[in-house]
Protein backbone atom coordinates (compact mmCIF):
# COMPACT_ATOMS: atom_id res chain seq x y z
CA UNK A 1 115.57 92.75 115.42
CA UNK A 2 118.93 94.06 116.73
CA UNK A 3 121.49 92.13 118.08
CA UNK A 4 125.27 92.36 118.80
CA UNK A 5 125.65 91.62 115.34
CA UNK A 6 124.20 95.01 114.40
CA UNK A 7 126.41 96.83 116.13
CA UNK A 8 129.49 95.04 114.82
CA UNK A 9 128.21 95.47 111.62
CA UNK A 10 127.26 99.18 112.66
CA UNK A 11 130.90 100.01 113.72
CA UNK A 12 132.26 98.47 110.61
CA UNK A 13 130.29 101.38 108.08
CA UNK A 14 128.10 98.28 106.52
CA UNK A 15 124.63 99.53 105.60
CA UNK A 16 121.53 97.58 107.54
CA UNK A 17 118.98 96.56 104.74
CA UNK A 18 115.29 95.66 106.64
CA UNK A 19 112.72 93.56 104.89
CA UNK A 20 109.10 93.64 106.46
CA UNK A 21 105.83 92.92 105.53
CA UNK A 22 102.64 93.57 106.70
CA UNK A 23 98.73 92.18 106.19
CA UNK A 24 96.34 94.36 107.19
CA UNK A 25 92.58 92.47 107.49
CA UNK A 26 89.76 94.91 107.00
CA UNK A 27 86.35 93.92 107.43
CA UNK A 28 82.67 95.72 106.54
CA UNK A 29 81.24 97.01 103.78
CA UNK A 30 82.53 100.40 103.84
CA UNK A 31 86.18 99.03 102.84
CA UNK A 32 84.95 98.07 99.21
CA UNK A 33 86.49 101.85 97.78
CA UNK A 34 89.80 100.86 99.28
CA UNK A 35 89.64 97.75 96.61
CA UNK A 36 89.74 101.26 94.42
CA UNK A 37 92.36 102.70 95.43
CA UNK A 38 94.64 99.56 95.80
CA UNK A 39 94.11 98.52 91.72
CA UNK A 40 94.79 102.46 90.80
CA UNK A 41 98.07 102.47 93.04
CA UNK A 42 98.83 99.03 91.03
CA UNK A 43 98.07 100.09 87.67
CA UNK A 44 100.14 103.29 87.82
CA UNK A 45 103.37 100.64 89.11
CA UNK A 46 102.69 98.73 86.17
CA UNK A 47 102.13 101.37 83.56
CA UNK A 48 105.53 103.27 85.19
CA UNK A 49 107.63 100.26 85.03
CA UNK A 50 107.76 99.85 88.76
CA UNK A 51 109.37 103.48 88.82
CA UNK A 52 110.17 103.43 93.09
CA UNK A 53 109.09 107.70 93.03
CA UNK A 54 105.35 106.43 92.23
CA UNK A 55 105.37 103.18 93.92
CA UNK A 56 106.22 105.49 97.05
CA UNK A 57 103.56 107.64 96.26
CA UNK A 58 100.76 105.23 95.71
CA UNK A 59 101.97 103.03 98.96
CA UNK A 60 101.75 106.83 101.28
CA UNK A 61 98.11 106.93 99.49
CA UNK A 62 97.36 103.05 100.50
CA UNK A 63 98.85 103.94 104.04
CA UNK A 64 96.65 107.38 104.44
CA UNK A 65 93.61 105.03 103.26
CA UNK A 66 94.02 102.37 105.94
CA UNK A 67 94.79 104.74 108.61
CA UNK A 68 91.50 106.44 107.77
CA UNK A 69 89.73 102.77 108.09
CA UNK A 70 91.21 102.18 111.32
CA UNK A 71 87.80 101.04 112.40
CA UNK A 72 87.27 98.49 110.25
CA UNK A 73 90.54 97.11 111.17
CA UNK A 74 90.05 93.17 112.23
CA UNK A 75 93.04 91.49 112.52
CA UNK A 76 97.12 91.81 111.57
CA UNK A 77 100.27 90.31 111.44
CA UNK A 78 103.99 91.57 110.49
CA UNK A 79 107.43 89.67 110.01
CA UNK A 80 110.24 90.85 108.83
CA UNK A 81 114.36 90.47 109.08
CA UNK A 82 117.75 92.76 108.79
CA UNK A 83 120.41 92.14 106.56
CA UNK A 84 123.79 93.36 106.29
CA UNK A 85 124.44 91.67 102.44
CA UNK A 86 121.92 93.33 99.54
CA UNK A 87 122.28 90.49 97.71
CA UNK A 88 120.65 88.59 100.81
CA UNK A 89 118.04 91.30 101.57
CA UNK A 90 116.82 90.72 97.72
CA UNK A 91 116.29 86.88 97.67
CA UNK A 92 114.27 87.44 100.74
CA UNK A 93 112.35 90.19 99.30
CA UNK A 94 111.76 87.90 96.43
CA UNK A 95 110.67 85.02 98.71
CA UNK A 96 108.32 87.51 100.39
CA UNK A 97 106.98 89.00 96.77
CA UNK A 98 106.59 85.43 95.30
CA UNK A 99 104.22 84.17 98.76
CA UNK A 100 102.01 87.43 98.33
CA UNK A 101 101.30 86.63 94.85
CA UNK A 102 100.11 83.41 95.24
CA UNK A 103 97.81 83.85 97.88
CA UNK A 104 94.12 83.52 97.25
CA UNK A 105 92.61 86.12 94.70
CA UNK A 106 95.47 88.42 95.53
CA UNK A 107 96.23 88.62 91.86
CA UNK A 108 94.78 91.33 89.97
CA UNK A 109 93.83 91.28 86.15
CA UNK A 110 94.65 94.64 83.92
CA UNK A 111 93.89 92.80 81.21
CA UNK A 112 90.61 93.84 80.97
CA UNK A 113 90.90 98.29 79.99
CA UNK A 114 87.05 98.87 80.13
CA UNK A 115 84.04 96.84 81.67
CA UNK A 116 82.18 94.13 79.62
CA UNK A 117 78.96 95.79 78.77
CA UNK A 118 77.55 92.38 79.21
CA UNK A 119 78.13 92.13 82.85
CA UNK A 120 75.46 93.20 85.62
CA UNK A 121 76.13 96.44 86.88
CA UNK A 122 76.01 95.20 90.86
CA UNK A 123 78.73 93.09 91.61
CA UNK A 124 79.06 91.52 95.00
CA UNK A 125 80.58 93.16 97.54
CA UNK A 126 83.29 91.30 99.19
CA UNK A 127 82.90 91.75 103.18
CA UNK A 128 86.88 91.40 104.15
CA UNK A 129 90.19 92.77 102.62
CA UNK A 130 93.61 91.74 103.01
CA UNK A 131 95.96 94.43 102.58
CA UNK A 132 99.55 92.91 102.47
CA UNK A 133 102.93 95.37 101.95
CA UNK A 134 106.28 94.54 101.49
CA UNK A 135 108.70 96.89 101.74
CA UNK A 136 112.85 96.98 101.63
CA UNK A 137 114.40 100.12 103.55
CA UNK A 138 117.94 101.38 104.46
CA UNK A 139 118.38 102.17 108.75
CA UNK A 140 116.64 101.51 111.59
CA UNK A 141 112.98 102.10 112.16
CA UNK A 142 111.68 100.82 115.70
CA UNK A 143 107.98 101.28 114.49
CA UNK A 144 108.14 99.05 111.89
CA UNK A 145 110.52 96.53 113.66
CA UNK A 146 107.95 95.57 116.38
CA UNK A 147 104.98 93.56 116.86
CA UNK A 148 102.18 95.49 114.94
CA UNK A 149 99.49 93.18 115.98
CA UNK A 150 97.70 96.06 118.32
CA UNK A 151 96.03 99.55 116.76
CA UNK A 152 98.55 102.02 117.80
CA UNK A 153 101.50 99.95 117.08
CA UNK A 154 100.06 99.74 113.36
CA UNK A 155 98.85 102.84 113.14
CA UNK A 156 102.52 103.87 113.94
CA UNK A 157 103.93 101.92 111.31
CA UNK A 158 101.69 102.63 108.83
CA UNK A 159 102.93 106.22 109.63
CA UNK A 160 106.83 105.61 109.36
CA UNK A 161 106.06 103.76 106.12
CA UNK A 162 104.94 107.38 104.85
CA UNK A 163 107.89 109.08 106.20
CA UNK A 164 109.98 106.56 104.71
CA UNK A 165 108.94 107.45 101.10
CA UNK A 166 109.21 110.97 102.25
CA UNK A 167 113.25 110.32 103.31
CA UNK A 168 113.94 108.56 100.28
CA UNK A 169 115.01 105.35 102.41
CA UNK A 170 112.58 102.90 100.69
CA UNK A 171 114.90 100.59 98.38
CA UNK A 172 111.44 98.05 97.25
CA UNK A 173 107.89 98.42 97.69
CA UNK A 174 105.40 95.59 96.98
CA UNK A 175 101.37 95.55 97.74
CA UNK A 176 99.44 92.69 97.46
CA UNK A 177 95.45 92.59 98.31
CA UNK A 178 92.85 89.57 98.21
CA UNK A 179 90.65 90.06 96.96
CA UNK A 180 92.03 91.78 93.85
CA UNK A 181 88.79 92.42 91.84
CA UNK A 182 85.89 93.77 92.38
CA UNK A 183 83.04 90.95 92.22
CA UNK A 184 85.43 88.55 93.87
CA UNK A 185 84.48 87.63 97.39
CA UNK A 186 86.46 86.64 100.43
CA UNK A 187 84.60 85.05 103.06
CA UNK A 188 85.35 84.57 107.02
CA UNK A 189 86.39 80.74 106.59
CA UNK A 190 88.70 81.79 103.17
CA UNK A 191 90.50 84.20 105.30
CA UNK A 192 91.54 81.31 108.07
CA UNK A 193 92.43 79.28 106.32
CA UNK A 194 94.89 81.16 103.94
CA UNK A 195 96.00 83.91 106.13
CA UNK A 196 96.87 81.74 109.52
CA UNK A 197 99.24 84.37 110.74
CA UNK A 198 96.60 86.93 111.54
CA UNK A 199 96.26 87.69 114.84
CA UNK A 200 92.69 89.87 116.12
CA UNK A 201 93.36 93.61 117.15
């Protein structure tokens, strides 16, 4: 992502806004608690307004959970651009928020406070996740600005997205995950066709 026009921009004290996002495809059975931990992180955004301290802190406990999956890692994908105006850094976060959202079953209902009683107890459990994270940050971070379609390049950027948080650089955070509920299923064929950018680790 740099270019001669970063280091103009560098030299003339202008601040470099980066805009990635990543999708994460998990796969197995054992990656049904992470569909836990992703509609906690998201409640607690909602219920706090979007407050950025607890968005950071549920996106570091997203981050520790995938890293701890690393197994059931299947496929990724990352893109991403810098900008050197915020009011151009935020129409692209938007764009990148607004594709997320629609994506298949990546919206998740809080409508709903306690289980129906009526429901069965065993729900279907889906056999792939898409994790997909959006972040806006302040700087240069080389492990989040390269192609994170291998293991150890996304394990490394799953890591500077924690120490981002930690340095206070992260300006927006947005996760996304399909499926979004529990009982929803995403099949093999589903995840083709509406997440073509996915390349295999």
């Amino acid at each position: 992502m740099n270019s001669w026009r970063d280091r103009i921009n560098q030299l003339g004290g202008r601040t470099r806004f980066v805009i990635c996002r990543v999708f994460i495809h998990l796969s197995g059975a054992e990656v049904a608690p992470l569909l836990g931990v992703l509609n906690r992180a998201a409640r607690e955004a909602v219920d706090e307004d979007g407050d950025m301290q607890v968005l950071g802190e549920g996106l570091v406990d997203i981050c520790q959970n995938l890293l701890q999956l690393d197994t059931y890692w299947q496929s990724a994908a990352n893109e991403g651009d810098v900008f050197w105006s915020e009011g151009e850094a935020e129409e692209y976060v938007t764009e990148l928020f607004t594709d997320s959202a629609q994506r298949y079953l990546s919206e998740p209902d809080f409508s709903q406070a306690t289980p129906n009683r009526d429901e069965p107890l065993t729900l279907p459990v889906t056999q792939n996740l898409i994790v997909m994270i959006t972040v806006a940050y302040e700087g240069e971070v080389p492990d989040l600005e390269a192609d994170l379609s291998n293991v150890s390049a996304l394990q490394a950027g799953l890591k500077a997205l924690i120490n981002l948080h930690y340095q206070g650089r992260l300006r927006a955070i947005q996760v996304h995950f399909s499926p979004a509920q529990f009982g929803e299923e995403l099949t093999n064929d589903q995840v083709l066709v509406n997440f073509p950018e996915l390349i295999p680790l």
